[in-house]
N, C-alpha and C. Protein backbone atom coordinates (compact mmCIF):
# COMPACT_ATOMS: atom_id res chain seq x y z
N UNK A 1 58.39 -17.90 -6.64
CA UNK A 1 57.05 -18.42 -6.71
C UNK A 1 57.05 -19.66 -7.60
N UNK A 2 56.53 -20.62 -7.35
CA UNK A 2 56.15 -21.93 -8.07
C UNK A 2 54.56 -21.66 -8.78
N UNK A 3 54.53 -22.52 -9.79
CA UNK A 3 53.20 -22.85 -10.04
C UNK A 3 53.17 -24.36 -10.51
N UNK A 4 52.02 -24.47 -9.87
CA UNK A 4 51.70 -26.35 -9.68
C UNK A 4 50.32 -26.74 -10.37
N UNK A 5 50.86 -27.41 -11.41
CA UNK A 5 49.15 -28.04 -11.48
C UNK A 5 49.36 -29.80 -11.12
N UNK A 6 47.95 -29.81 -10.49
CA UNK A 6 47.92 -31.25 -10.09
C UNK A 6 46.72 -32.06 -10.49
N UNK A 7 47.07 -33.03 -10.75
CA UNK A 7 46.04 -33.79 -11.43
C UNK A 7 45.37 -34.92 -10.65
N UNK A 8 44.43 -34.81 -10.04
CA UNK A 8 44.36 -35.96 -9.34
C UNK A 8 42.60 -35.97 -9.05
N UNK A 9 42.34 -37.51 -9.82
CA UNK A 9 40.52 -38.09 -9.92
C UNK A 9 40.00 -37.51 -8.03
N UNK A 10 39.10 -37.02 -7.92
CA UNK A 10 38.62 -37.17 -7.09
C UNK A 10 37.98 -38.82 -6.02
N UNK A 11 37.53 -39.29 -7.52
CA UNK A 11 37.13 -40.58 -6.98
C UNK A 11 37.60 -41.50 -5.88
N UNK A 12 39.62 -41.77 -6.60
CA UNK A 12 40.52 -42.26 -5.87
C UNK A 12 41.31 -41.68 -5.46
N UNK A 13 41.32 -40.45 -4.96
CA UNK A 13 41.98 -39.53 -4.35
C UNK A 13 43.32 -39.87 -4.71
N UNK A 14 43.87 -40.25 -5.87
CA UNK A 14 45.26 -40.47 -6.00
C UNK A 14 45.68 -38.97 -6.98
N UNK A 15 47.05 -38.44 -6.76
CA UNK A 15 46.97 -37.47 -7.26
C UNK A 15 48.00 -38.24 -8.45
N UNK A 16 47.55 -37.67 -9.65
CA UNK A 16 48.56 -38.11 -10.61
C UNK A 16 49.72 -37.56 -11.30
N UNK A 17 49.76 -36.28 -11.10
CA UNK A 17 50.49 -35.58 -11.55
C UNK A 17 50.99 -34.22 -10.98
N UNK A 18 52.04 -33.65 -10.66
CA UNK A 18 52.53 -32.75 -10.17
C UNK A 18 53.31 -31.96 -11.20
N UNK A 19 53.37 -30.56 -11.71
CA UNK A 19 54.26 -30.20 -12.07
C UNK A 19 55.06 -28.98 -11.57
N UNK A 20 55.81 -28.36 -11.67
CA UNK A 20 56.63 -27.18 -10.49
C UNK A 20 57.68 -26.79 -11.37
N UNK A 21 57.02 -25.36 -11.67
CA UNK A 21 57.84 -24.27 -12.21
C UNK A 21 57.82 -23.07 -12.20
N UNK A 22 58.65 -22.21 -12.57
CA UNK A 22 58.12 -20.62 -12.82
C UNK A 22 56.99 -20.07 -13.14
N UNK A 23 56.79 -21.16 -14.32
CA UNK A 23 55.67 -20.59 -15.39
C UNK A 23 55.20 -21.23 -15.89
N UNK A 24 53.71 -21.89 -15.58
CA UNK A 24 53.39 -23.26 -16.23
C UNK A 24 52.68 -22.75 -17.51
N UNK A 25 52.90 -22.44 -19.08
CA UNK A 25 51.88 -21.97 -20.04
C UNK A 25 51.14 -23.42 -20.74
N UNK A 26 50.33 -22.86 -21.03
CA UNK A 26 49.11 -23.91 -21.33
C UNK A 26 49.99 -25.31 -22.53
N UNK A 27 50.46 -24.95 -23.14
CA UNK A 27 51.35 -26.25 -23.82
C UNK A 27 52.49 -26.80 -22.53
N UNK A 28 52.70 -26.54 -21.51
CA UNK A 28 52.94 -27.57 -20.46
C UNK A 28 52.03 -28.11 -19.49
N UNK A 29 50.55 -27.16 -19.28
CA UNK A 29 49.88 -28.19 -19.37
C UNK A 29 49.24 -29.28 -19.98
N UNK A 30 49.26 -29.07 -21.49
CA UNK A 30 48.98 -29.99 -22.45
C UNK A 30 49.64 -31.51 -22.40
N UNK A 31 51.59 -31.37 -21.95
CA UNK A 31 52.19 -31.56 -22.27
C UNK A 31 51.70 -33.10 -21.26
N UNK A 32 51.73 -32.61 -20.03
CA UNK A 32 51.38 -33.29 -18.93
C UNK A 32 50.22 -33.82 -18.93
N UNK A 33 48.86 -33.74 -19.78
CA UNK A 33 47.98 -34.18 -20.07
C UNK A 33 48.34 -35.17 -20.90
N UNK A 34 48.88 -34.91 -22.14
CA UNK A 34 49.40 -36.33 -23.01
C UNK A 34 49.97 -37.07 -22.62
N UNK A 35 50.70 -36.98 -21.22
CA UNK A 35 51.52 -37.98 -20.93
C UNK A 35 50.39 -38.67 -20.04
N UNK A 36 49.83 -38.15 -19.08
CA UNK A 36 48.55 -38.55 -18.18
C UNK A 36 48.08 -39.58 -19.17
N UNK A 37 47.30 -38.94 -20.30
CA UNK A 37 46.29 -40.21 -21.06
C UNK A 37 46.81 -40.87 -21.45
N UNK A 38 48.51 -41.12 -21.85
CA UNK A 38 49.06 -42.51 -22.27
C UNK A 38 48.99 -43.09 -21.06
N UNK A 39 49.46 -42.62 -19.85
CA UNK A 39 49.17 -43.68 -18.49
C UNK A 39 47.86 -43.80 -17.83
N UNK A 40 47.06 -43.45 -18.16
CA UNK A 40 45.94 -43.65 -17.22
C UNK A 40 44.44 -43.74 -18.02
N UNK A 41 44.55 -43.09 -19.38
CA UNK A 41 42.86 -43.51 -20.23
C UNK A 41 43.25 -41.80 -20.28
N UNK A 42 41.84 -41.47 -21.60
CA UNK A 42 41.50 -40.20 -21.57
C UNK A 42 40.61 -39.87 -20.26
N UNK A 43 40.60 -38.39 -19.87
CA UNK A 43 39.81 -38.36 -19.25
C UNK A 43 38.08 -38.22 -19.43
N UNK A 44 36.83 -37.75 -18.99
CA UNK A 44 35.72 -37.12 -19.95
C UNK A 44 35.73 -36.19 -19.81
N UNK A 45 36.36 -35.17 -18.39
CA UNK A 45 36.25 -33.98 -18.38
C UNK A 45 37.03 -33.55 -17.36
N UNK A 46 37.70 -32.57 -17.31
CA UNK A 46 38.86 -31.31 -16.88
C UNK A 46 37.80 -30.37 -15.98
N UNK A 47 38.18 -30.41 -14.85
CA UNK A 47 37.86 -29.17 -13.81
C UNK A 47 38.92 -28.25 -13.31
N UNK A 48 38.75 -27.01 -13.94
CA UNK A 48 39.96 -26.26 -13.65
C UNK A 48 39.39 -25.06 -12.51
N UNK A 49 40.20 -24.20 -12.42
CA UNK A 49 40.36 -22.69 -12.34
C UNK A 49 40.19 -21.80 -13.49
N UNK A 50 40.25 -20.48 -12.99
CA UNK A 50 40.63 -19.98 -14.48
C UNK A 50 41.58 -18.85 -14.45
N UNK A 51 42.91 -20.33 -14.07
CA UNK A 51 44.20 -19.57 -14.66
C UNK A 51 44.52 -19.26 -16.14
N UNK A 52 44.95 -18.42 -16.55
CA UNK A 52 45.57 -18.25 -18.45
C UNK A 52 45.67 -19.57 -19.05
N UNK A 53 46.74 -20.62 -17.52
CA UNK A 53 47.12 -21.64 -18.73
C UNK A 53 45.60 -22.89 -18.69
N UNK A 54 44.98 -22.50 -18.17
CA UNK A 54 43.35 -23.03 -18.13
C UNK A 54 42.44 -22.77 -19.27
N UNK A 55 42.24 -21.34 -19.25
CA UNK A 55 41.44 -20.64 -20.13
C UNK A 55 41.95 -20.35 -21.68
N UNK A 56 43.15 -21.00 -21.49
CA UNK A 56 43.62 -20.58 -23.07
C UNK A 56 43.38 -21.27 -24.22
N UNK A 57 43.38 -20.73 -25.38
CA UNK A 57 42.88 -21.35 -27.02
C UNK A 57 43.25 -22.17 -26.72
N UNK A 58 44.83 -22.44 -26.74
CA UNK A 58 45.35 -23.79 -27.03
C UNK A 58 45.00 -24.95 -26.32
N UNK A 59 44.48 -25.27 -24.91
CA UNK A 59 44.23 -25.95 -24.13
C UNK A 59 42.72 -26.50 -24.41
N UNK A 60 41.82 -25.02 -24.95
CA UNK A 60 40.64 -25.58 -25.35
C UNK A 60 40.71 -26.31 -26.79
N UNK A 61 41.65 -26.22 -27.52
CA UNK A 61 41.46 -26.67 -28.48
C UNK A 61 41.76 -28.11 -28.67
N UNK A 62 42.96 -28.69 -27.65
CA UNK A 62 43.06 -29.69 -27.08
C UNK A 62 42.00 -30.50 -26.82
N UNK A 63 41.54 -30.01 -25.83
CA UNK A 63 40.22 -30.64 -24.87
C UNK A 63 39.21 -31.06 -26.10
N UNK A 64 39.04 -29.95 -27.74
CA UNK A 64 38.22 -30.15 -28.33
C UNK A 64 38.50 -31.42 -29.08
N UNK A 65 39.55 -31.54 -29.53
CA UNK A 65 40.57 -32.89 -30.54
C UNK A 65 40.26 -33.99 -29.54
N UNK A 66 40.54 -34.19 -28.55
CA UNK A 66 40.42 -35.32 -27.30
C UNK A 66 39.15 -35.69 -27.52
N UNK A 67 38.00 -34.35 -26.98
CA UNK A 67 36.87 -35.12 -27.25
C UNK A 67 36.65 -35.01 -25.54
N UNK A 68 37.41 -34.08 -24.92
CA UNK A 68 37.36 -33.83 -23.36
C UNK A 68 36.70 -32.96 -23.19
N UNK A 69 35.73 -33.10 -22.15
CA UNK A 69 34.83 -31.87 -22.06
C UNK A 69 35.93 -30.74 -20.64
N UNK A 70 35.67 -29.32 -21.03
CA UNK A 70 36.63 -28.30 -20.68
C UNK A 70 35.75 -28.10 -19.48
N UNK A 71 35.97 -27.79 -18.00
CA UNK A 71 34.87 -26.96 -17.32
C UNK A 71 35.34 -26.34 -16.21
N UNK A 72 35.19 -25.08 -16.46
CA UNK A 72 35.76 -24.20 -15.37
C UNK A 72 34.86 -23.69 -14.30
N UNK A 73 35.16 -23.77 -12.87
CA UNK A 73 34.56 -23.49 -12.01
C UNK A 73 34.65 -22.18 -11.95
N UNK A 74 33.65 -21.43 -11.35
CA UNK A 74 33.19 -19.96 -11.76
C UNK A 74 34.40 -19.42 -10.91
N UNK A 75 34.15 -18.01 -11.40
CA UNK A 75 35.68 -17.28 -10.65
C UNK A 75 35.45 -17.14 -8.63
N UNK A 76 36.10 -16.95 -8.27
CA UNK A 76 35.76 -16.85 -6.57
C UNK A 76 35.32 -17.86 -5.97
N UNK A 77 34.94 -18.73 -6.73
CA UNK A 77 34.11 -20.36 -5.76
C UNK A 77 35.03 -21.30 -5.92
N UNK A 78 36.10 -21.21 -5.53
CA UNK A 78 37.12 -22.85 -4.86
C UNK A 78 36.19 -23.91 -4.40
N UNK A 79 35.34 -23.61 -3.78
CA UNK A 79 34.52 -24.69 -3.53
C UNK A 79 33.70 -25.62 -4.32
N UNK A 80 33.86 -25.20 -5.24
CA UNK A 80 33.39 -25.88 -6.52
C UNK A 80 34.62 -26.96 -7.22
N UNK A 81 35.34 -26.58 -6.40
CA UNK A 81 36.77 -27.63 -6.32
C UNK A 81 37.60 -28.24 -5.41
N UNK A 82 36.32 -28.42 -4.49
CA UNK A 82 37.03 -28.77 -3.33
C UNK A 82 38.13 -29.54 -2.98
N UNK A 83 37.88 -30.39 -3.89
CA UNK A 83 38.64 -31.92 -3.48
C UNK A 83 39.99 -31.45 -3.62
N UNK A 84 40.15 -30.56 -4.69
CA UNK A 84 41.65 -30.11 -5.12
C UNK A 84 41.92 -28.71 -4.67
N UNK A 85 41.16 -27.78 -3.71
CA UNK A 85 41.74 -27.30 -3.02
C UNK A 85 41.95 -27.65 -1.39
N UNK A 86 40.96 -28.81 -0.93
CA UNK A 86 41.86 -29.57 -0.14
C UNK A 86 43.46 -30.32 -0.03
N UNK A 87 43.36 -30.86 -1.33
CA UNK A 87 44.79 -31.82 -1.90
C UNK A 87 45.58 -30.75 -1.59
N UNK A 88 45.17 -29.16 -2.52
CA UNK A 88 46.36 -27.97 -2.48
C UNK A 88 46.85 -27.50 -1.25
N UNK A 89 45.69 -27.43 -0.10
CA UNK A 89 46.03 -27.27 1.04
C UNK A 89 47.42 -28.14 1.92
N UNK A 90 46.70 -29.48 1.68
CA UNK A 90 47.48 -30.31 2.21
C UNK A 90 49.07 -30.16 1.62
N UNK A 91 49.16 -30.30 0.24
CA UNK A 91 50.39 -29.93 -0.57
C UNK A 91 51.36 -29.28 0.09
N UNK A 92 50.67 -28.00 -0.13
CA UNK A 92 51.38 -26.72 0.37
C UNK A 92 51.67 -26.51 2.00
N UNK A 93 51.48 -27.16 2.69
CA UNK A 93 51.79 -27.32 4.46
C UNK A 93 52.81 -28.41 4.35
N UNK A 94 52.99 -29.40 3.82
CA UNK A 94 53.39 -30.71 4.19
C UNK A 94 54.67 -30.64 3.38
N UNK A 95 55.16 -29.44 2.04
CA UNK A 95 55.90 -29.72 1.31
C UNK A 95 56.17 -28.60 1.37
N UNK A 96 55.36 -27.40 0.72
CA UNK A 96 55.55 -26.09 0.13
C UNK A 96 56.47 -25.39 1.14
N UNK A 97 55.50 -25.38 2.57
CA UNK A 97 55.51 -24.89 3.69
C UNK A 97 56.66 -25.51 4.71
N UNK A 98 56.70 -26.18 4.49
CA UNK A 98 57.75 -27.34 5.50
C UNK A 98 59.02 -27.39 4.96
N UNK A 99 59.53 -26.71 4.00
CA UNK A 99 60.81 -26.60 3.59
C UNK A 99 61.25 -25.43 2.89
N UNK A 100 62.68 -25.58 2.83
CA UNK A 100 63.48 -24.26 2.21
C UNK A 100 64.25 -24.73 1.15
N UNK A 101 63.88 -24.54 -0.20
CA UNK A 101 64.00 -25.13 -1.65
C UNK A 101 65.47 -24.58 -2.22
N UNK A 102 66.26 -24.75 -2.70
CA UNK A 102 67.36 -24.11 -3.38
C UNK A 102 67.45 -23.68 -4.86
N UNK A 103 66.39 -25.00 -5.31
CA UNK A 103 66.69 -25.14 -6.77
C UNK A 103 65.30 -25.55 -7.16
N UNK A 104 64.59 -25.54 -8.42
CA UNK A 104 63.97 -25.88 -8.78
C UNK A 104 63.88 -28.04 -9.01
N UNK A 105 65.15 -28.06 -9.21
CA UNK A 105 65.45 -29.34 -9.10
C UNK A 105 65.17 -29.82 -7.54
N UNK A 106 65.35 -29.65 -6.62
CA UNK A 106 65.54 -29.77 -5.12
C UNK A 106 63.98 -29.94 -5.00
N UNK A 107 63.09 -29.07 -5.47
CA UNK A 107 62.23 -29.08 -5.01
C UNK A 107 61.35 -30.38 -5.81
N UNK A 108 61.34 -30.39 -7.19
CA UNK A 108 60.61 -31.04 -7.71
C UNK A 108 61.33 -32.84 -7.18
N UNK A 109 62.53 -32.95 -7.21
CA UNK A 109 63.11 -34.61 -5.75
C UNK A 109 62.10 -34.55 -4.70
N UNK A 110 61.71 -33.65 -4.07
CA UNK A 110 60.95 -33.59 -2.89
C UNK A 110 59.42 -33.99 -3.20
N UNK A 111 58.80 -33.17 -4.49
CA UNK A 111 57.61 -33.11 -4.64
C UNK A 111 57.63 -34.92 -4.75
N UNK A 112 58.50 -35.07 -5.77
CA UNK A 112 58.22 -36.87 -6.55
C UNK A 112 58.05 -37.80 -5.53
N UNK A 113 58.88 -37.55 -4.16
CA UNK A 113 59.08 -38.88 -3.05
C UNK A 113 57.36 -38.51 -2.34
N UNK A 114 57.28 -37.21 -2.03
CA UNK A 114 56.10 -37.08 -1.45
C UNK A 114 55.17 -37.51 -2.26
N UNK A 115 54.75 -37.44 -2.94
CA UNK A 115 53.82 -38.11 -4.34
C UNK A 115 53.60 -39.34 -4.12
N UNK A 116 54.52 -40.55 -4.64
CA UNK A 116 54.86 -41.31 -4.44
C UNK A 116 54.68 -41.73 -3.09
N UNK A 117 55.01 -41.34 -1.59
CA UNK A 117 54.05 -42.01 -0.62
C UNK A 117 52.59 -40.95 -0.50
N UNK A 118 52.21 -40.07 -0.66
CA UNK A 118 50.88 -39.66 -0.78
C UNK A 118 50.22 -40.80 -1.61
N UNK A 119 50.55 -41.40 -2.71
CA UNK A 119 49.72 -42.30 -3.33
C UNK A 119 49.82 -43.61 -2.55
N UNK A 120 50.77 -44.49 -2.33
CA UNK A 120 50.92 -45.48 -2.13
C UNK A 120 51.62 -45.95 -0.42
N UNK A 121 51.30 -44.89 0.22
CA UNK A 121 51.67 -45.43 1.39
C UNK A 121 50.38 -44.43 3.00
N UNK A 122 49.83 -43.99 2.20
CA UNK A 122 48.54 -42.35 3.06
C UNK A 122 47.54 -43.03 2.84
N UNK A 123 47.01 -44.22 3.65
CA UNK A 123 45.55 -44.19 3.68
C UNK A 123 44.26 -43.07 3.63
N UNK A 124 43.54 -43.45 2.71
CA UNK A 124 42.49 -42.18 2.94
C UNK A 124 40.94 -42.91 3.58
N UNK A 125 40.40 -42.09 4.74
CA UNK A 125 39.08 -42.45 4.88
C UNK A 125 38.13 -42.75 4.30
N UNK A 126 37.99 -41.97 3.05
CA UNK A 126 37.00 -41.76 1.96
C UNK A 126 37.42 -42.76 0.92
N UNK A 127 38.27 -43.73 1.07
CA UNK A 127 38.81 -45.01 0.31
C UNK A 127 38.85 -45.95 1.14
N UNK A 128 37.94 -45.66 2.26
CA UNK A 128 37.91 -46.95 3.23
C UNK A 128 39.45 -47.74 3.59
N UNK A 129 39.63 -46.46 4.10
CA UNK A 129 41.14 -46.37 4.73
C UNK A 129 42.48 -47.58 3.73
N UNK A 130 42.23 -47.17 2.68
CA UNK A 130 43.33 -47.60 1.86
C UNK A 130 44.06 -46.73 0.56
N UNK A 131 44.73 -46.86 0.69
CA UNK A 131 45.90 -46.07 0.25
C UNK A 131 45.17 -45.80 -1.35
N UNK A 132 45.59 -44.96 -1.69
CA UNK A 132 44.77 -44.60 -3.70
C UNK A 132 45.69 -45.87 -4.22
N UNK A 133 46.98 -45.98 -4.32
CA UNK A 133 47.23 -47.36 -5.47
C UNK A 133 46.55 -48.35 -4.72
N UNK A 134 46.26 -48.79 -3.57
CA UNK A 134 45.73 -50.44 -3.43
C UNK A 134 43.99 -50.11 -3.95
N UNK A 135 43.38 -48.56 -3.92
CA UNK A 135 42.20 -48.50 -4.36
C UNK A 135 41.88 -48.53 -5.78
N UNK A 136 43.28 -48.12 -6.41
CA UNK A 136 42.82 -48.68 -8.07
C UNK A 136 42.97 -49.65 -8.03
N UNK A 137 43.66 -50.33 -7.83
CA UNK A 137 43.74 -51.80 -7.80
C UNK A 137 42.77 -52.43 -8.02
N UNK A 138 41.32 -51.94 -7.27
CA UNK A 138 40.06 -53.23 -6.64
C UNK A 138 39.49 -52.24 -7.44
N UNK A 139 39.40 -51.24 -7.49
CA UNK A 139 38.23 -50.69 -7.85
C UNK A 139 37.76 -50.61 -9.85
């Protein structure tokens, strides 16, 4: 089993971050957040689930130091997250689903190239059919 968190603005449908492991605990999601806000700005606010590494002290306490507002969509309503359980959908058919992984390494080569054209080569409709990097770009 993998666990993935992905980071990606709704706005510009670019996803920013992928991570893929056994066991993601809340100081690797942290970890991946600090690296996020050196590349991209803080955010104002986090829409999660409420996985452990979501709901945990340490993550809120984070969010509190940042100055990020924390907000978890109620339990059973994905739809309250759509955008990113669409992205997850798509993810998981096109990558998850579509291959036979060996290694944790193997897989995360795979995730990075797909990433990488999901951002910059996958026009999206809802970006007036341009790709998320040419939409940060202008926008």
């Amino acid at each position: 089993m993998y666990w993935m968190i992905t980071m990606a603005p709704a706005t510009r449908r670019e996803a920013l971050g992928i991570e893929i492991d056994y066991s993601l605990p809340s100081q690797r999601v942290i970890r991946l957040l600090d690296r996020l806000m050196e590349q991209q700005g803080k955010p104002e606010r986090l829409r999660s689930d409420n996985g452990p590494e979501f709901i945990s002290q340490a993550l809120q306490e984070w969010c509190a130091d940042q100055k990020v507002i924390l907000h978890w969509i109620e339990p059973g309503k994905p739809t309250q997250n759509a955008y990113i359980e669409r992205f997850n959908g798509t993810f998981r058919r096109e990558v998850l689903n579509a291959n036979v992984f060996r290694s944790l390494a193997q897989v995360r080569r795979t995730v990075d190239v797909w990433l990488g054209e999901y951002n910059t080569e996958r026009p999206h409709q809802a970006l007036a059919f341009w790709t998320p990097a040419e939409y940060r770009q202008v926008a």
